[in-house]
C-alpha atoms as a PDB file:
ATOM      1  CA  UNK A   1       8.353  12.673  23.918  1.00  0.00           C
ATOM      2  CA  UNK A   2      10.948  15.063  22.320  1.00  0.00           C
ATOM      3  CA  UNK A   3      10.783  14.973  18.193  1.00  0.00           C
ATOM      4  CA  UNK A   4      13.608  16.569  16.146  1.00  0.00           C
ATOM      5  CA  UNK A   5      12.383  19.138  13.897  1.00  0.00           C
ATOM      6  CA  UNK A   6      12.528  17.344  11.034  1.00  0.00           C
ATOM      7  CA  UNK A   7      10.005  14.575  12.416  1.00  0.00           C
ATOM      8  CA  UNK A   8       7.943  17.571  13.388  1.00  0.00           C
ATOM      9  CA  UNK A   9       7.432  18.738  10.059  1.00  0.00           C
ATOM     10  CA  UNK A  10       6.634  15.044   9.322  1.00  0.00           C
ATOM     11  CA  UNK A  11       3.771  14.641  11.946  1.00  0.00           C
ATOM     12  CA  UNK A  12       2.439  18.180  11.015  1.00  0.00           C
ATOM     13  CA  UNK A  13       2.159  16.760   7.191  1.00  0.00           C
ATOM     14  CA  UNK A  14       0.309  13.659   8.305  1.00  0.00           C
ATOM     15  CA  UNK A  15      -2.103  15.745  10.592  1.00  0.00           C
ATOM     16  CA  UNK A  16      -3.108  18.305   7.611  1.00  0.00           C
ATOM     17  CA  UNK A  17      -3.372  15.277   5.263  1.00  0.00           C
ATOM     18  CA  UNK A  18      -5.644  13.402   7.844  1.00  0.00           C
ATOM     19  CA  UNK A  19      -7.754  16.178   8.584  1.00  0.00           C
ATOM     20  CA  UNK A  20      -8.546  16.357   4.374  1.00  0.00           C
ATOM     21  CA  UNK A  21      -9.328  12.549   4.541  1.00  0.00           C
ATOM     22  CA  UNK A  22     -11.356  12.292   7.531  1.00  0.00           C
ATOM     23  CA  UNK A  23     -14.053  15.250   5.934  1.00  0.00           C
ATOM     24  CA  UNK A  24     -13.671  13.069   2.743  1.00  0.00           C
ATOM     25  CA  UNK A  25     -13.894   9.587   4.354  1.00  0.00           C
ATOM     26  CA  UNK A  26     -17.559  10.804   5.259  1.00  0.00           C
ATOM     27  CA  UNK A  27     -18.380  12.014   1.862  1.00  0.00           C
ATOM     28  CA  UNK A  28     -17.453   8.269   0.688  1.00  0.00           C
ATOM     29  CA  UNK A  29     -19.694   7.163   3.414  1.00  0.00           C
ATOM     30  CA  UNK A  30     -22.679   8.830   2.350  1.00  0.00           C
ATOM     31  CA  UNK A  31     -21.828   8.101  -1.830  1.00  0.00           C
ATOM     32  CA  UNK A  32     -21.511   3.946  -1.109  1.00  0.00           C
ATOM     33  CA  UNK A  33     -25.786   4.100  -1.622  1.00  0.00           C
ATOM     34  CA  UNK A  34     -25.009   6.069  -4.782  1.00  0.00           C
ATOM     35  CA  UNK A  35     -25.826   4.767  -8.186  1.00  0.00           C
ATOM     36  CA  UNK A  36     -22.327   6.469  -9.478  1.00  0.00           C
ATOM     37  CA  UNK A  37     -20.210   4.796  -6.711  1.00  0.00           C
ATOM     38  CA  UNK A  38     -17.438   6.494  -4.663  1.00  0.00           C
ATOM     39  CA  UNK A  39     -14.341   5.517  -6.628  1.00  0.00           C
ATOM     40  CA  UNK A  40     -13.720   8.630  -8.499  1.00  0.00           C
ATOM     41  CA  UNK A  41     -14.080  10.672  -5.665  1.00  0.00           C
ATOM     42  CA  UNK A  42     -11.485   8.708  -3.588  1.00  0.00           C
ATOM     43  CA  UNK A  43      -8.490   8.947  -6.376  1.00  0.00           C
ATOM     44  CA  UNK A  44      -9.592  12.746  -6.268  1.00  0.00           C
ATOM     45  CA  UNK A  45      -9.353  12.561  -2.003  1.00  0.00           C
ATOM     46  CA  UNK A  46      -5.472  10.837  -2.474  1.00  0.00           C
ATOM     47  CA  UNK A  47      -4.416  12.984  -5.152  1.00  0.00           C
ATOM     48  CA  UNK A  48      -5.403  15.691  -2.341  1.00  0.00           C
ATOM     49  CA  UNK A  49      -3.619  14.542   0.606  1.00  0.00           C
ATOM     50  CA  UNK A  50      -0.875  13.910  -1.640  1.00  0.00           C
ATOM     51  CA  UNK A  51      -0.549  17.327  -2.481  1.00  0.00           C
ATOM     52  CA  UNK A  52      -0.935  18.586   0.895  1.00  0.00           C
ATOM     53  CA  UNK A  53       1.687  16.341   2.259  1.00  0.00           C
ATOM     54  CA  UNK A  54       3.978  17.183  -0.949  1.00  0.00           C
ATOM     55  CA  UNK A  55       3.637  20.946   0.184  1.00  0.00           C
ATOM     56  CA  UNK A  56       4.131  20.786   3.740  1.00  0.00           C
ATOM     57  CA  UNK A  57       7.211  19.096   3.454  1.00  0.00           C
ATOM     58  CA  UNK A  58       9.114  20.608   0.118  1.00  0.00           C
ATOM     59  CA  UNK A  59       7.827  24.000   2.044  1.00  0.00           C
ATOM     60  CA  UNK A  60      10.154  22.922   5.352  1.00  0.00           C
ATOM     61  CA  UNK A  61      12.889  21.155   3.118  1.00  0.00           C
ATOM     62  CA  UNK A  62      12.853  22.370  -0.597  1.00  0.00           C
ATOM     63  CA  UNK A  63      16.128  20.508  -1.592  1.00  0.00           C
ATOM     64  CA  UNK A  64      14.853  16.596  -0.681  1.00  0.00           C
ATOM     65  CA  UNK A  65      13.220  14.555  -3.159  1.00  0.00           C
ATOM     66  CA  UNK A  66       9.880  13.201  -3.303  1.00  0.00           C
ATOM     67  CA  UNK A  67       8.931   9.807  -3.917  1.00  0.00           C
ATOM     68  CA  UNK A  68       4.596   9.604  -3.945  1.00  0.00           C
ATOM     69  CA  UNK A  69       2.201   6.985  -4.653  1.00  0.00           C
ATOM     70  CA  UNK A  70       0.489   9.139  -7.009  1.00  0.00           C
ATOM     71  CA  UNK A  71       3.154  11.102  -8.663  1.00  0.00           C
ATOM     72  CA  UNK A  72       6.558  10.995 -10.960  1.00  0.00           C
ATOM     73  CA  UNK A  73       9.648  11.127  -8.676  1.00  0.00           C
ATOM     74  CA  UNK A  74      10.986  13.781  -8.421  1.00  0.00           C
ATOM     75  CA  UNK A  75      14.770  14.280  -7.740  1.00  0.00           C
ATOM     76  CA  UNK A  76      16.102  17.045  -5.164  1.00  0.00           C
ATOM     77  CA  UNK A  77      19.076  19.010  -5.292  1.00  0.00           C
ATOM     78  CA  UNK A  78      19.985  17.548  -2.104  1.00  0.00           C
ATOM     79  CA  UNK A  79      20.794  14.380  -3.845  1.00  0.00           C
ATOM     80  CA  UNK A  80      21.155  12.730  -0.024  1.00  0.00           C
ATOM     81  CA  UNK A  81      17.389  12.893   0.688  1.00  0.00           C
ATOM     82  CA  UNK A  82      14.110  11.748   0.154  1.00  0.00           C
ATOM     83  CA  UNK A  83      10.461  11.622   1.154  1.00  0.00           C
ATOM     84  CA  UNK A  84       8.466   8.473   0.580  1.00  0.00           C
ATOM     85  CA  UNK A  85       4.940   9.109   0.370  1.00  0.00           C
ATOM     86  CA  UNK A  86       1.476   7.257   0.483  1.00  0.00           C
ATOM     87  CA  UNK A  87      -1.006   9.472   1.267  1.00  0.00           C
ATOM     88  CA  UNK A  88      -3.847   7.005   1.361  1.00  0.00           C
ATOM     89  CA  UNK A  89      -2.799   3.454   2.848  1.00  0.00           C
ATOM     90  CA  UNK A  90      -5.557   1.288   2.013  1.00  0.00           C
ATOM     91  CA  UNK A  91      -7.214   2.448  -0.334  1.00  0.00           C
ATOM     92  CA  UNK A  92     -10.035   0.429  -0.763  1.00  0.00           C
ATOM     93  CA  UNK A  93     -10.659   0.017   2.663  1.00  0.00           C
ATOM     94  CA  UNK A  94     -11.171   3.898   2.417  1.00  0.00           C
ATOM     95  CA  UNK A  95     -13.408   3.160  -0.511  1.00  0.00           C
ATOM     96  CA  UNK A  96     -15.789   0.443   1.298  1.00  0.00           C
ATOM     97  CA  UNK A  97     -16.167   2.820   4.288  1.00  0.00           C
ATOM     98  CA  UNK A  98     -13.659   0.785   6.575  1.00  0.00           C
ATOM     99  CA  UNK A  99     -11.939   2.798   8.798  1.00  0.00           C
ATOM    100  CA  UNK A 100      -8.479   1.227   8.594  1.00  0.00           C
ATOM    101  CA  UNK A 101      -6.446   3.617   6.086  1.00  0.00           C
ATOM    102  CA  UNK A 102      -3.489   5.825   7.003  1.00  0.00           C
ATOM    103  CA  UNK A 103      -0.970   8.600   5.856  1.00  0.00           C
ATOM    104  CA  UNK A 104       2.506   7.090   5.905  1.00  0.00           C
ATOM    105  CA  UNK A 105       5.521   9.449   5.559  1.00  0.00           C
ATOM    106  CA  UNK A 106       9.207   8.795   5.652  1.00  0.00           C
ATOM    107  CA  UNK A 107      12.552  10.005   5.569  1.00  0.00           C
ATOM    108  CA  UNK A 108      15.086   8.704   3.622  1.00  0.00           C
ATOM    109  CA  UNK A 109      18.864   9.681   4.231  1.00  0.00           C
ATOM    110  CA  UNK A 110      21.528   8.221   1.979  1.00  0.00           C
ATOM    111  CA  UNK A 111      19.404   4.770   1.078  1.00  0.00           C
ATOM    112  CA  UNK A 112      18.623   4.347   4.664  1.00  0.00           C
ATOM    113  CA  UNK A 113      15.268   4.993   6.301  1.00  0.00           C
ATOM    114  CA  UNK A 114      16.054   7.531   9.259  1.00  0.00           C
ATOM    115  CA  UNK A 115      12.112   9.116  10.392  1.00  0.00           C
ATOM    116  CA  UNK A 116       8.684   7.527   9.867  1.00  0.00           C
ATOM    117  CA  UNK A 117       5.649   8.631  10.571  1.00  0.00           C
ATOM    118  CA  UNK A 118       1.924   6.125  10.236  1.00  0.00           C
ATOM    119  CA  UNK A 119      -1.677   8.704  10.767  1.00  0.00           C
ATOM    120  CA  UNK A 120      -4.556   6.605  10.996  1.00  0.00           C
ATOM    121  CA  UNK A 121      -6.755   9.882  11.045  1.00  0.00           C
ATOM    122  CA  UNK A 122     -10.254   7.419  11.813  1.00  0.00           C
ATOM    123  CA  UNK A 123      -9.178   6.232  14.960  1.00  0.00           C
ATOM    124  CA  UNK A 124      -6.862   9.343  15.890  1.00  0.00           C
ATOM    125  CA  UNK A 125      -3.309   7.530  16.283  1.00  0.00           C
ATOM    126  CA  UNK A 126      -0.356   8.484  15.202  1.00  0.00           C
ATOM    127  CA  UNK A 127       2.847   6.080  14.716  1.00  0.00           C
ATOM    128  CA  UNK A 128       6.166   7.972  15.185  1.00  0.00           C
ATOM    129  CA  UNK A 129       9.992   7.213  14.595  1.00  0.00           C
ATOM    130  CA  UNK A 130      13.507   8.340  14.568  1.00  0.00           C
ATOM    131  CA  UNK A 131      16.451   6.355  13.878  1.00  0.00           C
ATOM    132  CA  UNK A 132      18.027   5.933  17.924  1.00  0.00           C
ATOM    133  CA  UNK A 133      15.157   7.142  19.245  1.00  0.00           C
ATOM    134  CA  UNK A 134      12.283   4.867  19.328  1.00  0.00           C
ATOM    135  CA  UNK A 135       8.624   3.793  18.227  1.00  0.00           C
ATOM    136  CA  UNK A 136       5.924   5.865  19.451  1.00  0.00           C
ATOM    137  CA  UNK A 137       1.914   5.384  19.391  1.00  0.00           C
ATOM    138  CA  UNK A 138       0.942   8.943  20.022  1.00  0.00           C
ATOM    139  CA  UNK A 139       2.944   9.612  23.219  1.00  0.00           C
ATOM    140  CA  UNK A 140       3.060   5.869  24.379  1.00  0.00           C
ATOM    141  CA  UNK A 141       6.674   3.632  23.987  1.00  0.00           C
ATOM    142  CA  UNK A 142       6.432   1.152  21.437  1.00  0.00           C
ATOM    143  CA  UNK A 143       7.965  -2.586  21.530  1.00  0.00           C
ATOM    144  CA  UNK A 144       7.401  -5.373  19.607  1.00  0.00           C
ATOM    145  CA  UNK A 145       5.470  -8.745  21.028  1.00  0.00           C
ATOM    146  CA  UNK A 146       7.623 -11.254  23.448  1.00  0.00           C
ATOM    147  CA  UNK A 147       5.960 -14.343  22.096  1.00  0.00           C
ATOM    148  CA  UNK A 148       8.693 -16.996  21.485  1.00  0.00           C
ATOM    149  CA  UNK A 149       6.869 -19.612  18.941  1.00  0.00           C
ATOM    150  CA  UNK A 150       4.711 -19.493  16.181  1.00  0.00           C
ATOM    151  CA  UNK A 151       1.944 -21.278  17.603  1.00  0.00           C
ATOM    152  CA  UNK A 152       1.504 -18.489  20.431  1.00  0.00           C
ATOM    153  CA  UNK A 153       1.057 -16.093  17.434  1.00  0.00           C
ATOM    154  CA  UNK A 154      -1.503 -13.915  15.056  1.00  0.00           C
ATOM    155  CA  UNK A 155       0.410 -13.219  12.033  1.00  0.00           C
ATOM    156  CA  UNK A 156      -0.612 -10.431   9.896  1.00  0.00           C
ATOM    157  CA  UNK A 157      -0.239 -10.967   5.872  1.00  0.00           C
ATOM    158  CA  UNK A 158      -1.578  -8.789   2.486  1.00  0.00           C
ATOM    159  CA  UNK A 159      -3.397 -11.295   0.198  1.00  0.00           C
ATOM    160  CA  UNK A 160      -3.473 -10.603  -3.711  1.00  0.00           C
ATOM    161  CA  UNK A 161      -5.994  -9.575  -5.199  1.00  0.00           C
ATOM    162  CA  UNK A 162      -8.056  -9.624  -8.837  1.00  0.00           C
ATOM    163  CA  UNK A 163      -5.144  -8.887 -11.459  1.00  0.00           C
ATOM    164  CA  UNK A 164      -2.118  -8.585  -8.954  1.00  0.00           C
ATOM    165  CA  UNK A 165       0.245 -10.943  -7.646  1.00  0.00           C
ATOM    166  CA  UNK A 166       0.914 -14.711  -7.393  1.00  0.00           C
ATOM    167  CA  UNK A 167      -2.595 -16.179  -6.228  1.00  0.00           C
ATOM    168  CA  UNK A 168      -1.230 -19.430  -6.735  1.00  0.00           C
ATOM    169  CA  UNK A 169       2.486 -19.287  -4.943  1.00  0.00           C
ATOM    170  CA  UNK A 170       0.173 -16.809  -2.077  1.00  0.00           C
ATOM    171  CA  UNK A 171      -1.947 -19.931  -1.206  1.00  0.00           C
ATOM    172  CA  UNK A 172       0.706 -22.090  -0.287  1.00  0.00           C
ATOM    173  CA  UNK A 173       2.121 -19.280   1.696  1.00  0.00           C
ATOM    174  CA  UNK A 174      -0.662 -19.293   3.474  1.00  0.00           C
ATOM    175  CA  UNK A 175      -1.060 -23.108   3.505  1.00  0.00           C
ATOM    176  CA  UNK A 176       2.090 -23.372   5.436  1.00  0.00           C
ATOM    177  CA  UNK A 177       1.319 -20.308   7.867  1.00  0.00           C
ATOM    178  CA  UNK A 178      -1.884 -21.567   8.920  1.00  0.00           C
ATOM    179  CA  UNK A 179      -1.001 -24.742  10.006  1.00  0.00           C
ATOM    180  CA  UNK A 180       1.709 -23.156  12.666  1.00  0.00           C
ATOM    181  CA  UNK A 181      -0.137 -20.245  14.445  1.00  0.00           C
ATOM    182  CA  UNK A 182      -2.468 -19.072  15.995  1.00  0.00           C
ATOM    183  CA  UNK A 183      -4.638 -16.767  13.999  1.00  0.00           C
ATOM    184  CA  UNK A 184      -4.265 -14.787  10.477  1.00  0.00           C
ATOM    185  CA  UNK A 185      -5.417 -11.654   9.405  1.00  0.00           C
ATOM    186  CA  UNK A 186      -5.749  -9.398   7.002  1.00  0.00           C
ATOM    187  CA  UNK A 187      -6.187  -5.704   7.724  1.00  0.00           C
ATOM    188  CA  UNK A 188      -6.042  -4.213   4.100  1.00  0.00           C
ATOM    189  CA  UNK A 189      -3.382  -1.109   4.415  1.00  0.00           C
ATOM    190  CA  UNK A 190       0.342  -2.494   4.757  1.00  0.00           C
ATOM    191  CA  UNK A 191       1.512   0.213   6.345  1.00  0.00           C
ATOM    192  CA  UNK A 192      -0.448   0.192   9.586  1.00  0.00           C
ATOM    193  CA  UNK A 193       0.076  -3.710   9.651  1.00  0.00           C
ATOM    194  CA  UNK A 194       3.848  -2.794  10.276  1.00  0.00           C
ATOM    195  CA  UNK A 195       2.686  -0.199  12.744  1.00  0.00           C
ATOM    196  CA  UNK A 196       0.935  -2.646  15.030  1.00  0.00           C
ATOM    197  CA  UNK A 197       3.944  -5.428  14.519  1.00  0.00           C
ATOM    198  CA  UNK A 198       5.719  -2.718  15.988  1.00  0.00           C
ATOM    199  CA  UNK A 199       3.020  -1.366  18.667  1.00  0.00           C
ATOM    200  CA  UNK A 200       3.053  -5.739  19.414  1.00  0.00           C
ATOM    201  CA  UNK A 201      -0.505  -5.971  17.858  1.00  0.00           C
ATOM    202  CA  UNK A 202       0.450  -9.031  15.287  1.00  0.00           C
ATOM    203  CA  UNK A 203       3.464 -10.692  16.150  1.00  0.00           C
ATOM    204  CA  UNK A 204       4.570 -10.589  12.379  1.00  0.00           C
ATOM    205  CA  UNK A 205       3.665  -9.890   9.034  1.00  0.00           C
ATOM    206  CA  UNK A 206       4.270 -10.897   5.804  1.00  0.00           C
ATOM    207  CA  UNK A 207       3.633  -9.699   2.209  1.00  0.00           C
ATOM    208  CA  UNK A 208       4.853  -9.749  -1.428  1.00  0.00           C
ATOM    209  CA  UNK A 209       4.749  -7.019  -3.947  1.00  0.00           C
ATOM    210  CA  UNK A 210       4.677  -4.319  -2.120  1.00  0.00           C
ATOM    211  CA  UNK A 211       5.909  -0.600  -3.366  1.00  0.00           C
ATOM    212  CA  UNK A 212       8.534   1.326  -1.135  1.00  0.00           C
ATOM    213  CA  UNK A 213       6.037   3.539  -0.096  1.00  0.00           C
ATOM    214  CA  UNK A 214       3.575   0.586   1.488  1.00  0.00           C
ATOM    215  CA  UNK A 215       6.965  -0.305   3.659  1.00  0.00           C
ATOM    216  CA  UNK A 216       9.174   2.472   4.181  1.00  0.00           C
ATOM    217  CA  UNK A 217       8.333   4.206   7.581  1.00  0.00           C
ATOM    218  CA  UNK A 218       7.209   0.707   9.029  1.00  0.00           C
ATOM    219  CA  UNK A 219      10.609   0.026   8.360  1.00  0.00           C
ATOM    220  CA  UNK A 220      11.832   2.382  11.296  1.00  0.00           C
ATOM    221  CA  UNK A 221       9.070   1.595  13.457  1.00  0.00           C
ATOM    222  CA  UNK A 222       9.183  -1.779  13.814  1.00  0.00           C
ATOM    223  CA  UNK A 223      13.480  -1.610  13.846  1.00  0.00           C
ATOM    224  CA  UNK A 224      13.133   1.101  16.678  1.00  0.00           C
ATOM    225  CA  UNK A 225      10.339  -0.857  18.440  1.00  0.00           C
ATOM    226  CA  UNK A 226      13.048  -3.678  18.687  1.00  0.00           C
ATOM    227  CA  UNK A 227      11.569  -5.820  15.523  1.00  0.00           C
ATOM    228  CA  UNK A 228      13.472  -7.514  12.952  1.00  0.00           C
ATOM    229  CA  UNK A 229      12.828  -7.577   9.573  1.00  0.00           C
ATOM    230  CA  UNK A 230      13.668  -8.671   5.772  1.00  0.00           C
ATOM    231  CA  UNK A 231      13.019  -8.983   2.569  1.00  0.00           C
ATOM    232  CA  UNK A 232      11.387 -12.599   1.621  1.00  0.00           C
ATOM    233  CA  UNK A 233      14.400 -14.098   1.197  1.00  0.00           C
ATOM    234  CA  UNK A 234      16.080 -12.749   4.340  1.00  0.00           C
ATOM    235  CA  UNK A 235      18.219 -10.259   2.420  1.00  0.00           C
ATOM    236  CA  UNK A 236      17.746  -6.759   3.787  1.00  0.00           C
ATOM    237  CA  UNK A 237      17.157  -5.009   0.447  1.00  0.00           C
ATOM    238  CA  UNK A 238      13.299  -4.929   0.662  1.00  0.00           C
ATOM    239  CA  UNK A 239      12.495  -2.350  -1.278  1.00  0.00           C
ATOM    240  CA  UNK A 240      14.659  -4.175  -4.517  1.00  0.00           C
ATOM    241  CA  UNK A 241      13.037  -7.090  -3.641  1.00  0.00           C
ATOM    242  CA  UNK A 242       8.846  -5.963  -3.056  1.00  0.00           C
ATOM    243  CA  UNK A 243       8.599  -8.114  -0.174  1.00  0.00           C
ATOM    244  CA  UNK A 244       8.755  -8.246   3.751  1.00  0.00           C
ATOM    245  CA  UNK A 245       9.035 -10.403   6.669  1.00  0.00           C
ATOM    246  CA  UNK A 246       9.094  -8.630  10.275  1.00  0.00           C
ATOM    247  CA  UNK A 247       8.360  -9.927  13.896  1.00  0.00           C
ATOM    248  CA  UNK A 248      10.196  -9.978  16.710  1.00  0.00           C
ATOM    249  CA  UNK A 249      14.131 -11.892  16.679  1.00  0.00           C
ATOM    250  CA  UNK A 250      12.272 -15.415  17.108  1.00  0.00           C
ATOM    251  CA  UNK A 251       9.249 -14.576  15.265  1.00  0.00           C
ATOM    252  CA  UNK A 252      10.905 -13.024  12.259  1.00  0.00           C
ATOM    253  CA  UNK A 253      13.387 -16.007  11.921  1.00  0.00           C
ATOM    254  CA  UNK A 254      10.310 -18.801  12.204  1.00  0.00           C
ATOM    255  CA  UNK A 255       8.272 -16.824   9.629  1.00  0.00           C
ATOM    256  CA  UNK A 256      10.530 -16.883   6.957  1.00  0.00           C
ATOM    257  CA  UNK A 257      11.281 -20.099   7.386  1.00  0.00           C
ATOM    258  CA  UNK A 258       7.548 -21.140   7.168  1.00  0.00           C
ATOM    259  CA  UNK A 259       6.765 -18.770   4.151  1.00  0.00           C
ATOM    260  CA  UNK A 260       9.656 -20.141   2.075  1.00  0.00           C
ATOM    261  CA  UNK A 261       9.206 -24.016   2.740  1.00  0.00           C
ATOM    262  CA  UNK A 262       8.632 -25.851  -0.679  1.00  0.00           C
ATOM    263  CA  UNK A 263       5.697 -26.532  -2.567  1.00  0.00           C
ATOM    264  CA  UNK A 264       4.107 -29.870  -1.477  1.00  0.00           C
ATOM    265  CA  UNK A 265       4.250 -32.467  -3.640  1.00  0.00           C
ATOM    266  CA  UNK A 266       0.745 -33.958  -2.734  1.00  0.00           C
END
């Protein structure tokens, strides 16, 4: 597959990141049996990867701005561009010693997302798109899942957790999901659950209070892998709005039906 020379830059940031986490990721495997625990030494392994990301890319395009997890904003002189970063996806999945955590990078021209770029350095694959010219796992063509109904379906979804989110409005959610498909999960890192809507993994996915950084470059996967997606109101202003909805045409549209249905009065 051909990349343009910015995406190029992108994947190369993602790689050098990946490489620091994946000599880290072992570290936190050996310090779980620790009495200290692992968790400063994983804010110290994404403040890292940050900065190694933050460098490859201002190096290749000093003008853009930077948007990072783990860092201010900062504002280029380009005012028409902007990286959004998370340099550690899943965080505590990194943490626990679960290999399902990923560097997500993006490219945003003019308040649209244009490149995106998902490393899951533990299992080696790397999600890849441009704006007209497709999803990519590694070198292999991305589309979303056929399936036509709900019931066919595994539906991917982030669940809060102790001091964040709705728990309450969440369990309905989920209430009304369950009893129309055919499996849930939960992976833990948001951005490689838009990654395999994309790669047709999960047929859709769903989640609320989310940062741009979780969403942005599954944004442009899952568009250029022929998905559909939303905010969870259908509007298309998800970042505004903290939430998502994607899945195929069919999918997306059932989904969002199904996650916004009322409260039951019994």
């Amino acid at each position: 597959m051909a990349r343009s020379a910015l995406l190029n830059v992108m994947v190369q940031a993602a790689l050098k990141a990946g490489k620091s986490l994946s000599r880290d990721f072992g570290e936190v495997q050996n310090l779980q049996v620790s009495v200290k625990g692992p968790s400063d030494f994983v804010s110290q392994a994404d403040l890292k990867a940050e900065k190694i990301v933050r460098d490859e890319l201002l190096k290749a395009r000093p003008t853009y701005g930077f948007l990072g997890e783990e860092s201010e904003e900062e504002k280029g002189t380009d005012g028409a561009h902007r990286w959004i970063v998370d340099p550690l996806d899943g965080t505590t999945n990194f943490l626990h010693g679960i290999p399902q955590f990923a560097v997500s990078i993006a490219l945003e021209r003019n308040g649209e997302i244009v490149a995106g770029v998902i490393f899951n350095p533990a299992t080696d694959e790397l999600f890849t798109a441009e704006k007209g010219g497709g999803a990519f796992l590694n070198d292999r063509r991305l589309r979303v899942a056929s399936r036509r109904v709900l019931s066919d379906c595994v539906i991917g979804c982030g669940v809060p957790h102790l001091g964040r989110g709705n728990h309450g409005k969440f369990l309905v959610e989920l209430r009304h999901v369950m009893g129309e498909v055919a499996g849930i999960r939960r992976f833990g890192a948001a951005a490689l659950d838009l990654a395999y809507v994309a790669a047709g993994r999960i047929d859709g996915f769903w989640e609320v209070d989310l940062s741009p950084w979780d969403m942005a470059a599954g944004l442009v996967l899952i568009r250029e892998a022929g998905g559909f997606l939303s905010d969870m109101k259908g509007g298309t202003d998800v970042f505004s709005h903290r939430s998502v909805v994607a899945g195929n045409e069919l999918i997306h549209k059932q989904l969002l039906e199904v996650v916004n249905r009322p409260i039951p009065s019994n």
